[in-house]
Protein backbone atom coordinates (compact mmCIF):
# COMPACT_ATOMS: atom_id res chain seq x y z
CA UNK A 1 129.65 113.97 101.19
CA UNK A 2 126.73 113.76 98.77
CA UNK A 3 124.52 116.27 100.22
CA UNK A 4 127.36 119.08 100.26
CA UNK A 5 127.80 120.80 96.72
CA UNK A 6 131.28 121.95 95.69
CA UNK A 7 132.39 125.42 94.89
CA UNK A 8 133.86 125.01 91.22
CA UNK A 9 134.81 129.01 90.70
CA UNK A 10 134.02 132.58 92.07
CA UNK A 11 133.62 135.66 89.66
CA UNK A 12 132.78 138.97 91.57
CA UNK A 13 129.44 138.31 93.94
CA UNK A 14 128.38 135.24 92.09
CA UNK A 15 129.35 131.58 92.78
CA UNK A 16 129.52 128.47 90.66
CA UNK A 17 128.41 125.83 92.80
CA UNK A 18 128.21 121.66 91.66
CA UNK A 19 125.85 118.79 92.99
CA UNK A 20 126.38 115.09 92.42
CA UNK A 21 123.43 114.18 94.00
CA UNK A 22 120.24 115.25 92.34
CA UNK A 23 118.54 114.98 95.57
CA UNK A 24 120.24 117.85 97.15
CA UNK A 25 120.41 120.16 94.27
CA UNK A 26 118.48 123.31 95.04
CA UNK A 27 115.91 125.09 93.63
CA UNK A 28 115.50 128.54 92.88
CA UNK A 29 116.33 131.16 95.40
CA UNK A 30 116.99 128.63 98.00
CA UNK A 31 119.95 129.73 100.80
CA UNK A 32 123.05 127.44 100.59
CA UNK A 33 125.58 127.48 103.64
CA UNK A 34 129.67 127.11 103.54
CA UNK A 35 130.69 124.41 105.68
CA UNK A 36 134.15 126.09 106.07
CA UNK A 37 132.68 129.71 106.42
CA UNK A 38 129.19 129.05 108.59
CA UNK A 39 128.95 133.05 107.85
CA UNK A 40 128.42 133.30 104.41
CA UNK A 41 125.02 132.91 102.64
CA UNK A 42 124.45 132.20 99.12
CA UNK A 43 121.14 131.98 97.04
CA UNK A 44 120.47 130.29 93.66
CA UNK A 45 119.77 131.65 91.23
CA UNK A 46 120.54 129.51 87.86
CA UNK A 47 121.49 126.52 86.35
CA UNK A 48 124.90 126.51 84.26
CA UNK A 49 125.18 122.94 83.48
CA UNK A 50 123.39 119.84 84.41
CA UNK A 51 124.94 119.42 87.85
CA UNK A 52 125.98 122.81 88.34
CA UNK A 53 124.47 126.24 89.57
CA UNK A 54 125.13 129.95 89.67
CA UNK A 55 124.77 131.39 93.49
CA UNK A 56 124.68 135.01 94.44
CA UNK A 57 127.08 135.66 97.34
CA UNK A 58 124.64 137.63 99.63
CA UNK A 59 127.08 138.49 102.66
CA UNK A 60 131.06 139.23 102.49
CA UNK A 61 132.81 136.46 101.12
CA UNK A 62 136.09 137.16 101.25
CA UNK A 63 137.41 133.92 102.85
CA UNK A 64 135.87 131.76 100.19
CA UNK A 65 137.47 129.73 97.91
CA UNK A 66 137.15 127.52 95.10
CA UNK A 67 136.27 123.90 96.64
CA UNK A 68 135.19 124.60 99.77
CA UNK A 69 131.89 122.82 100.61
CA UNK A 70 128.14 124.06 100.76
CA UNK A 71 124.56 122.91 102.26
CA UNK A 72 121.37 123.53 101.22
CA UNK A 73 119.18 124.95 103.80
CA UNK A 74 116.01 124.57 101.06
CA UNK A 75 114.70 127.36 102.50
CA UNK A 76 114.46 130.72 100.64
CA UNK A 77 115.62 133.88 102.26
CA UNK A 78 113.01 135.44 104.58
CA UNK A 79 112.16 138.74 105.83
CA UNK A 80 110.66 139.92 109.57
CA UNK A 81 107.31 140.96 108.58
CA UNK A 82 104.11 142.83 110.55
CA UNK A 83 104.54 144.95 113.13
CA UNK A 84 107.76 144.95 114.33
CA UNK A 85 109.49 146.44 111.47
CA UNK A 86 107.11 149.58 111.36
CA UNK A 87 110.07 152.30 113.18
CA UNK A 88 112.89 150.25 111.90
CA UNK A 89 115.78 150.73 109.48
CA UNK A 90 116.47 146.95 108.26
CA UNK A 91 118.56 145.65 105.53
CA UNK A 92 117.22 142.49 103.69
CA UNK A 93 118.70 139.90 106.35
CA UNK A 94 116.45 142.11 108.93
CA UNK A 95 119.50 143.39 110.40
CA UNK A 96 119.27 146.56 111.69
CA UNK A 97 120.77 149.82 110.98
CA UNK A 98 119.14 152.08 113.16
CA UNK A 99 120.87 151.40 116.04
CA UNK A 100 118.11 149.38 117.97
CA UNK A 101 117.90 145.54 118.43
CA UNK A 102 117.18 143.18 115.95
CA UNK A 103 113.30 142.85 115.46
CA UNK A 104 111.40 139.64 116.58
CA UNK A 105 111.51 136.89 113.84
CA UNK A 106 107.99 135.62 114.48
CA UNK A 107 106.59 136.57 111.33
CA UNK A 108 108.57 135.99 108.39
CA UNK A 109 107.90 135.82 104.57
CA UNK A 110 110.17 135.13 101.97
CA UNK A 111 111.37 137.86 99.50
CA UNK A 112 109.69 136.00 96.51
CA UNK A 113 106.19 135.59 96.30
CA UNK A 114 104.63 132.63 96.60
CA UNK A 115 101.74 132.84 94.87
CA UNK A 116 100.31 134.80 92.03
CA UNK A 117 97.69 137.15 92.46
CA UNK A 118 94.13 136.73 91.30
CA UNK A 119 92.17 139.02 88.63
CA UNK A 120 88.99 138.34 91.17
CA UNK A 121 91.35 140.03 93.77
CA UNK A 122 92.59 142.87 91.34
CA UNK A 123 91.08 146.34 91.85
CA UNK A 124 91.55 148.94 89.11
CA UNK A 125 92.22 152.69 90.52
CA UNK A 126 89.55 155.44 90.22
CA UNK A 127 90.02 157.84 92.97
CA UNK A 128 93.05 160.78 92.35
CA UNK A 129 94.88 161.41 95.27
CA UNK A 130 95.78 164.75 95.82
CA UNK A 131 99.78 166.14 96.55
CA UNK A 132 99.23 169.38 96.90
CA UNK A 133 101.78 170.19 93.96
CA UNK A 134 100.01 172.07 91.15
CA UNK A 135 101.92 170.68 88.50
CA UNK A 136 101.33 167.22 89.67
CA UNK A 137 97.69 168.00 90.65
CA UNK A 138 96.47 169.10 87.18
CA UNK A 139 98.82 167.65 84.51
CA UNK A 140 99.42 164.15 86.25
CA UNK A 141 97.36 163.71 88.45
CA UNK A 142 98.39 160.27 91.19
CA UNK A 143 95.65 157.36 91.66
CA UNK A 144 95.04 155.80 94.63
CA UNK A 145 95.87 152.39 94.24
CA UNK A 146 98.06 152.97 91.90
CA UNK A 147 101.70 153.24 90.70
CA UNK A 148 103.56 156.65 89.68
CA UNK A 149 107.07 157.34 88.53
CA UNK A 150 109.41 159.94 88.94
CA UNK A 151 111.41 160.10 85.64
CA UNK A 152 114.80 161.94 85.02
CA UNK A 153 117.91 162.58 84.63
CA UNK A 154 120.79 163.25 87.01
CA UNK A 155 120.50 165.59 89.72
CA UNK A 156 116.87 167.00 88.28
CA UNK A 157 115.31 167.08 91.67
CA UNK A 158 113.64 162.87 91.55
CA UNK A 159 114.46 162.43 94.78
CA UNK A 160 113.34 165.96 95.69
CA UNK A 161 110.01 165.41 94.76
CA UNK A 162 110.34 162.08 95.83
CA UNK A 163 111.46 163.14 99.49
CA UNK A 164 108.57 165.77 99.25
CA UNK A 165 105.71 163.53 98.46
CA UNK A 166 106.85 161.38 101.46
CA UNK A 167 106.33 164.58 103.47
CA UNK A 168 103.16 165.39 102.07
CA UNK A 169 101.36 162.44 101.98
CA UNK A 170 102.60 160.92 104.84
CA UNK A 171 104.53 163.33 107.30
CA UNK A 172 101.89 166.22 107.18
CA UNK A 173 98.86 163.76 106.98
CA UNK A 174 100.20 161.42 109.74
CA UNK A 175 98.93 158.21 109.48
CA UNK A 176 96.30 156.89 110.15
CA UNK A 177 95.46 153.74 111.96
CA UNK A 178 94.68 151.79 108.47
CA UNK A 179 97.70 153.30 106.55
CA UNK A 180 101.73 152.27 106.29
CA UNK A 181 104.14 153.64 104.31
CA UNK A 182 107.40 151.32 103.24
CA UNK A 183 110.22 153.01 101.47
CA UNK A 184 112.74 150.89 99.22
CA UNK A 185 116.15 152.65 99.67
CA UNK A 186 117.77 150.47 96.30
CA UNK A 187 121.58 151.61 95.31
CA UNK A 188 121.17 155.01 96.48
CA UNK A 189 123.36 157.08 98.49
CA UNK A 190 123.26 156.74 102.38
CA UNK A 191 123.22 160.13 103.08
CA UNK A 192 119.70 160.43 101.43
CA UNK A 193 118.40 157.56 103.50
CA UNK A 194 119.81 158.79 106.79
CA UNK A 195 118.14 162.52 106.23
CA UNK A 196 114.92 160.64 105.33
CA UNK A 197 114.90 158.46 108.42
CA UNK A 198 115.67 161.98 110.49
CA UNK A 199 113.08 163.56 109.30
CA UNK A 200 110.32 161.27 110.02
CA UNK A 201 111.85 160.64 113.26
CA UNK A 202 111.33 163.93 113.62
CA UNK A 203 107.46 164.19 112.38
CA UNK A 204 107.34 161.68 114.99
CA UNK A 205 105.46 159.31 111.96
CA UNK A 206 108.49 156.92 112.01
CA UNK A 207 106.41 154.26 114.09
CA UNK A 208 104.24 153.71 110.68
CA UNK A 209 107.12 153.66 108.39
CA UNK A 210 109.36 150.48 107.00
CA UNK A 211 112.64 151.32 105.97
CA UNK A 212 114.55 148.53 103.66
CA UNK A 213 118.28 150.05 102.74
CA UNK A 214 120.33 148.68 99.97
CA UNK A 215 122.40 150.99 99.16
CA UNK A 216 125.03 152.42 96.81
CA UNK A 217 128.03 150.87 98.26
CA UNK A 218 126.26 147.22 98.88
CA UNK A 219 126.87 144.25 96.38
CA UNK A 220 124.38 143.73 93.71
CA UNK A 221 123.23 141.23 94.61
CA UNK A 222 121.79 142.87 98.14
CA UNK A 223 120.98 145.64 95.84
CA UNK A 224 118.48 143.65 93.67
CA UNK A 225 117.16 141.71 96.52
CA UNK A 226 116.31 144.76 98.51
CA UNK A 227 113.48 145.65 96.21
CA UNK A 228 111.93 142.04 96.64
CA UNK A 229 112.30 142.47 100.63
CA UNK A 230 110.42 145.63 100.78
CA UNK A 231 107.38 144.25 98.42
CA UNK A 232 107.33 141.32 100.61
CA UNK A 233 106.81 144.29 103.87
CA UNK A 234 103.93 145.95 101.49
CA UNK A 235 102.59 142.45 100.54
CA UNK A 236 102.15 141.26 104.23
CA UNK A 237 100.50 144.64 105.36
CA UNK A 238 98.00 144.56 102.44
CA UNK A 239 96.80 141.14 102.52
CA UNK A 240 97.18 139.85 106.03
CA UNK A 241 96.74 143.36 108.31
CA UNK A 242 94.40 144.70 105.27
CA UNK A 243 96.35 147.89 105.63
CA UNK A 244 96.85 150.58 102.58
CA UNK A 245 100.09 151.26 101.99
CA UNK A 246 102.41 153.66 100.68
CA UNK A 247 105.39 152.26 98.76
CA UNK A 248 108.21 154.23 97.71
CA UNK A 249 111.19 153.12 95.78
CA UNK A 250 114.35 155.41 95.07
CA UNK A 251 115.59 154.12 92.72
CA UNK A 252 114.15 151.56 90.14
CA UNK A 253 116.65 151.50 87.90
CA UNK A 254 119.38 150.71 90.27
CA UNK A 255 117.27 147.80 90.60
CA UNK A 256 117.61 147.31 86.88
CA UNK A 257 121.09 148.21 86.82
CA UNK A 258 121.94 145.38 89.77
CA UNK A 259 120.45 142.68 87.56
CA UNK A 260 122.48 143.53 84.93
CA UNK A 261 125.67 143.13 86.32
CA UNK A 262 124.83 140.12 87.99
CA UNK A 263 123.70 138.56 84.41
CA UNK A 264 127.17 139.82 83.01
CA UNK A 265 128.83 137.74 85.99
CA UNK A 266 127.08 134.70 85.03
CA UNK A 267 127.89 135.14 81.33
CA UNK A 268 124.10 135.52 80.42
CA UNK A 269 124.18 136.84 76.86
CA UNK A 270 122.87 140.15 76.84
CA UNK A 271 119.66 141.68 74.84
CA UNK A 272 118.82 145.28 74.16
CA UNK A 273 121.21 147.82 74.89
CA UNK A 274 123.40 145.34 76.92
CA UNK A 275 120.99 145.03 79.34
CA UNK A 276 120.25 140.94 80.75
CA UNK A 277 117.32 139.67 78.67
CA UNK A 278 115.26 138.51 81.54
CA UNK A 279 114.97 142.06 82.49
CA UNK A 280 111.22 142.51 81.48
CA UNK A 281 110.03 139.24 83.57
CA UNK A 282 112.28 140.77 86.71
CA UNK A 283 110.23 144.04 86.24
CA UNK A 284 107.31 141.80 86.12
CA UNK A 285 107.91 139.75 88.82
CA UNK A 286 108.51 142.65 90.75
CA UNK A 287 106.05 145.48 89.54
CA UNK A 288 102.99 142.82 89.94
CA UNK A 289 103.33 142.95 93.43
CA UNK A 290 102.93 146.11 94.36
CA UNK A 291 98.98 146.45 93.08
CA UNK A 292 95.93 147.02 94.92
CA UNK A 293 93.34 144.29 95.58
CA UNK A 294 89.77 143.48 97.08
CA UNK A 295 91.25 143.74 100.78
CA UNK A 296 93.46 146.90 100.53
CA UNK A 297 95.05 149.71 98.31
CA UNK A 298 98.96 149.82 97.27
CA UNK A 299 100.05 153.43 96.44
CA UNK A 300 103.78 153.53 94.83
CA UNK A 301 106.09 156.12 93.93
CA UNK A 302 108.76 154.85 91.70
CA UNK A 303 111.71 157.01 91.17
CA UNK A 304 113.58 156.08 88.02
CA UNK A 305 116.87 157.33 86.95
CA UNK A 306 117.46 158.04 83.08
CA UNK A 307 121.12 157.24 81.89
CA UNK A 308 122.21 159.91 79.53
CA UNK A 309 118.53 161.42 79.93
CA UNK A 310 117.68 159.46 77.31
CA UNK A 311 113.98 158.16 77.54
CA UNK A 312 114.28 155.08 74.46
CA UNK A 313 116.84 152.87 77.35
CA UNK A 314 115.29 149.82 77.48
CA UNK A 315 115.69 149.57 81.65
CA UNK A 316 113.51 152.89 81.19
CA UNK A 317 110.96 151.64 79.00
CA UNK A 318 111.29 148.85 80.81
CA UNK A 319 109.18 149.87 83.73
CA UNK A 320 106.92 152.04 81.58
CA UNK A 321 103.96 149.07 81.29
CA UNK A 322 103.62 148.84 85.09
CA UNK A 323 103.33 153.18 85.61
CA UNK A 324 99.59 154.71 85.60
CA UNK A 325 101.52 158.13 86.40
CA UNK A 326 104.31 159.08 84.53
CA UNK A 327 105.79 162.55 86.13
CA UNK A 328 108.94 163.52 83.51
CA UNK A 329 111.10 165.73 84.55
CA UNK A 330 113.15 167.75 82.04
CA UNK A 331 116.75 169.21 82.26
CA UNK A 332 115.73 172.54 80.10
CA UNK A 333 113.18 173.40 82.90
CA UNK A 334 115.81 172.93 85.45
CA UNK A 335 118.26 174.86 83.73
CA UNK A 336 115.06 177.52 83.01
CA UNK A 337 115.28 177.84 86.93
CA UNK A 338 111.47 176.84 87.23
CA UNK A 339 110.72 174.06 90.36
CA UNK A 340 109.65 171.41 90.25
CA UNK A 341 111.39 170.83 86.64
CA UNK A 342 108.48 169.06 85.34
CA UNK A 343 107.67 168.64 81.91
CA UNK A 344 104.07 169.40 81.33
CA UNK A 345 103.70 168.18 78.08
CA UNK A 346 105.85 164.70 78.51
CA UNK A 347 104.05 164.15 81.39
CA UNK A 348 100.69 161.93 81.97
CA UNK A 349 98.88 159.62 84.03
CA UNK A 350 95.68 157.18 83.19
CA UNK A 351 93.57 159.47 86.04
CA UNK A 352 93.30 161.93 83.42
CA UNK A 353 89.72 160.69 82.01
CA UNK A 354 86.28 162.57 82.79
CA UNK A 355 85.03 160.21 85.11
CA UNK A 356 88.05 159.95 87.50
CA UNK A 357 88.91 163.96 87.48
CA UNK A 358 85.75 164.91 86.59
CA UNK A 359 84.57 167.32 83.38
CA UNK A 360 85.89 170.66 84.70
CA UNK A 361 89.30 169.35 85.67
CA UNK A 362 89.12 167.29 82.63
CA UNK A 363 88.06 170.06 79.77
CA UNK A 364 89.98 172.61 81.26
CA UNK A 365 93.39 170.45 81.61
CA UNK A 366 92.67 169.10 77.22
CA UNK A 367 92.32 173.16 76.67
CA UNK A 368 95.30 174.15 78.70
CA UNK A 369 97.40 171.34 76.79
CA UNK A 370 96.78 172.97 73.79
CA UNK A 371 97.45 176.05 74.30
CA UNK A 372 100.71 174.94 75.41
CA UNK A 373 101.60 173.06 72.51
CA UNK A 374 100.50 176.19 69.97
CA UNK A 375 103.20 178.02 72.17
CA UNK A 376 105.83 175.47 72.36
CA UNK A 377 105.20 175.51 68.39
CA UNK A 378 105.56 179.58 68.32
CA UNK A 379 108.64 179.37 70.98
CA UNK A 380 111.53 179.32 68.16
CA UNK A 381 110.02 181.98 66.54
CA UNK A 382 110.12 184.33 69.87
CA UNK A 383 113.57 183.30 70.15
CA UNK A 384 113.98 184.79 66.79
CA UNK A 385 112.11 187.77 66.23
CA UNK A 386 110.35 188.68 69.88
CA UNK A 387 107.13 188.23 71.41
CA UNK A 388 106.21 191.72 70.33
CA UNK A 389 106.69 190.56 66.23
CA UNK A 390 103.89 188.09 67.25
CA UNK A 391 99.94 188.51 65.97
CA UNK A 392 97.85 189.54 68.34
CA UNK A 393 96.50 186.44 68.05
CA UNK A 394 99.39 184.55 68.95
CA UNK A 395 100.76 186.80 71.51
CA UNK A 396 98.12 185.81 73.68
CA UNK A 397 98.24 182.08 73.20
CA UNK A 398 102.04 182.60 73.62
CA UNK A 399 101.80 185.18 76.77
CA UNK A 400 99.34 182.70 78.60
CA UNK A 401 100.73 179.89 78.03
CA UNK A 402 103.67 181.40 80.02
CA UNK A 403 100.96 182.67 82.82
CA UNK A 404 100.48 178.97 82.85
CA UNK A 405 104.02 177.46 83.00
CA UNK A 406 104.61 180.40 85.94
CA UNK A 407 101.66 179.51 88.06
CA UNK A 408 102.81 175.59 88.05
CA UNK A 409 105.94 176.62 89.77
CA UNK A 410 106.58 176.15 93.51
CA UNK A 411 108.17 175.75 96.63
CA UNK A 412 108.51 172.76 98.11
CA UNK A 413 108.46 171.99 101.92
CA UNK A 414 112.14 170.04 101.77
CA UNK A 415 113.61 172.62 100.15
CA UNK A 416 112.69 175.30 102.92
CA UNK A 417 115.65 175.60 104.39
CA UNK A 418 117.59 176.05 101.32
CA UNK A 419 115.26 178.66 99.96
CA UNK A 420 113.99 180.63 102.66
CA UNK A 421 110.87 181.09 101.06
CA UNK A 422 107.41 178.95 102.56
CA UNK A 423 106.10 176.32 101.26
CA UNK A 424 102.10 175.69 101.26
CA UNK A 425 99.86 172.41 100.03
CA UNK A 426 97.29 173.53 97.32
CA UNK A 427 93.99 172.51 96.60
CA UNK A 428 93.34 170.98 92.74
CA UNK A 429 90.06 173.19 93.09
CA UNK A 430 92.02 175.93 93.75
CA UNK A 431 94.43 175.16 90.49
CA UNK A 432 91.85 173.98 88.48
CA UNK A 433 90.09 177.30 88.86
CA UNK A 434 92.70 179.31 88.46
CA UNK A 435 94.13 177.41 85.01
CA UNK A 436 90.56 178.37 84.08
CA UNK A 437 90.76 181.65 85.02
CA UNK A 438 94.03 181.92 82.76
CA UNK A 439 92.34 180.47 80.16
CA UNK A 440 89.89 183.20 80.09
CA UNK A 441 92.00 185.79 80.10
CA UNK A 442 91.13 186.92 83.86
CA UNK A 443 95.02 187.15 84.30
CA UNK A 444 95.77 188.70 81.10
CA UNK A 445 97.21 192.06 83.17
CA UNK A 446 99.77 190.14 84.89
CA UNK A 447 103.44 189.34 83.92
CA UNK A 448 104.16 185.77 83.89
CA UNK A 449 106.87 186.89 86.85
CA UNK A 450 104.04 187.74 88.65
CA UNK A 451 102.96 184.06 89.24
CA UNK A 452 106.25 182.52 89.71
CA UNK A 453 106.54 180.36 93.24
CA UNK A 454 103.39 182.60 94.71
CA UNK A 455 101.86 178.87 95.94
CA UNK A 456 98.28 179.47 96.26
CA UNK A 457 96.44 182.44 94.41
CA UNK A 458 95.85 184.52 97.33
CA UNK A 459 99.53 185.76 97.13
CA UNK A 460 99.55 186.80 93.73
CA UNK A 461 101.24 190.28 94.04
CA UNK A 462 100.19 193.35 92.59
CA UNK A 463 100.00 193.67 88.28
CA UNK A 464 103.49 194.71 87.15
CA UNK A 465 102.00 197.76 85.38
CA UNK A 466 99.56 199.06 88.11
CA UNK A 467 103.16 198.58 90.64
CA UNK A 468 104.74 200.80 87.64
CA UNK A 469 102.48 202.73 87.65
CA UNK A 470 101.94 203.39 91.48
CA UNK A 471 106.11 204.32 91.71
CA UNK A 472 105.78 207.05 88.96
């Protein structure tokens, strides 16, 4: 028939698909149909000859075959939207895997945007929204509005701090009656998803919360799509319920990662590093959604995986235009034994400017950089010949410095159980004050041990020499 297509070959999750009749060829991202196997969907994607196109297998295909006959539904794949996914665990297909019924399909919106936004509509981020992590707090501070990252290596604690700034920010908070939170679950493991989903069951704050899962063991090409399905969720709350949201995405370069081995199925010659070379427009395309405009604010935590921890990948730097916050984590603090593993130097965000932070923050943050640069400079040397071979001068720079590093340690509120110690949220005042206080040598008589994981200043301990002291 001449408005069925033909299914010329299959390679992995992607299907080669011909047309004779112009008139029924699709267009991008439209859902094709087997005739033989009413079960299976397929989107397109690509052209690979004149009458021919590259489809993603979305669902199992195991029963088809080369020949078989498809339809075009020229319709794009679409989401449930609104309301009844707040509560839910869905998958992009808005299949549920929570165990509850499938939500109403009232509302739906497709998984690519139709429209672009407008600079009139664009707002730009001004107000720093505070954690409650001192690190974060003071050396990258996170804009409303706007989009942070979580960079690092394997097993580095992203989705540690990823899991704990869902608990701060949205768990401890609640939610208010103008705030939703969506959280992208993209090629990671299940287990991660199914303690997230437990423990804001739990905080009973699950009825504001999206979940869209795509993970580790799906195909790519649900893996890549997942992404698109939960900005399409943010998109809807933002500009139709005028809701701000808080987006969270673990991981980003899965997302990356699916694209490229999708392009390598489709024999797409590859660019940089092997990666697909349409992999800055799919950031694009994706990234430019999740921004804040005129009727509501779009808050998103990004974690991003580094392959090999090495920071020049081109999926990495890939996603580095879209990031106001960039929070690097860094395997020698982990393996220093100092939580969160954040490097304070790596680390930035745009909020960092007098008239977000203000001049106190702001003066006290350029003067507590520096100092920590002169000691990273004098750190081989201490290695060498001891802190004690040091001027006077530089033992100071070098010994707070370290006050510094210690104080930006801390426990974290997921990691209770593990550690037995308590957790608490603290205010930047309060670790503004204190850096300053460090600063001016008002914490000179205390070992850097002293402010290890002590949360807030009120439980510094006793000085180590006055305790010395006191047992003689």
């Amino acid at each position: 028939m001449n408005d069925e297509g033909v299914i010329l070959s299959l390679q992995g999750q992607v299907a080669e698909i011909s047309f004779t009749d112009k008139r029924y060829r699709p267009a991008q991202h439209d859902i094709l149909t087997v005739v033989e196997a009413p079960g299976v969907q397929l989107e397109a994607v690509m052209s690979s000859s004149p009458t021919s196109f590259y489809c993603l297998v979305l669902t199992p295909g195991a029963e088809l075959t080369r020949g078989m006959h498809v339809t075009n539904t020229k319709q794009p794949l679409q989401v449930p939207v609104g309301e009844v996914v707040l509560g839910r665990a869905l998958d992009i297909f808005g299949q549920p895997h929570d165990g509850g019924p499938p939500p109403s399909r009232e509302v739906l919106r497709p998984l690519f945007a139709n429209r672009a936004i407008s600079l009139n509509e664009v707002t730009t981020p001004q107000r720093v929204l505070e954690t409650g992590i001192k690190a974060i707090d003071f050396f990258t501070p996170v804009v409303e509005g706007g989009t942070s990252a979580l960079i690092g290596g394997a097993g580095i604690g992203k989705t540690v701090i990823l899991t704990e700034l869902v608990n701060r920010l949205v768990i401890q908070r609640g939610t208010q009656a103008d705030t939703v939170a969506v959280f992208a679950a993209v090629g990671e493991r299940s287990r991660e998803a199914h303690e997230l989903y437990m423990r804001l069951t739990n905080a009973e704050v699950l009825p504001y919360t999206a979940l869209l899962l795509g993970q580790m063991g799906e195909n790519p090409a649900i893996r890549s799509r997942t992404a698109h399905a939960a900005a399409a969720v943010a998109e809807y709350f933002r500009d139709e319920s005028g809701k701000r949201v808080i987006f969270f995405m673990d991981n980003i370069y899965r997302f990356a990662q699916a694209g490229h081995e999708l392009a390598t199925l489709m024999h797409v010659i590859p660019s940089e590093d092997g990666y697909q070379p349409t992999l800055p427009s799919e950031m694009a395309a994706l990234n430019e959604r999740l921004i804040s405009t005129t009727k509501a604010t779009t808050t998103s935590f990004l974690a991003l995986y580094v392959p090999s921890d090495d920071l020049t990948d081109y999926a990495v730097r890939s996603v580095f235009p879209y990031v106001d916050t960039m929070v690097v984590l860094s395997r020698d603090v982990y393996q220093a034994g100092r939580f969160p593993a954040i490097d304070l130097l790596s680390s930035t965000s745009i909020a960092l400017n007098p008239l977000i932070v203000g001049i106190l923050h702001y003066t006290t943050f350029i003067t507590a950089k520096r100092l920590l640069e002169e000691a990273d400079s004098l750190e081989r040397m201490v290695s060498l010949i001891g802190e004690s071979e040091l001027s006077p001068e530089n033992r100071q720079v070098y010994r707070r410095a370290q006050l510094i590093i210690s104080y930006m340690t801390q426990d974290l509120f997921v990691s209770q159980a593990e550690t037995g110690h308590e957790a608490a949220f603290v205010p930047l005042k309060e670790t503004v004050r204190v850096v300053a206080d460090i600063l001016a040598g008002k914490y000179d008589q205390y070992d850097p041990d002293d402010l290890r994981y002590i949360g807030s200043i009120e439980n510094i301990k006793q000085p180590a020499q006055q305790r010395t002291a006191a047992r003689s």
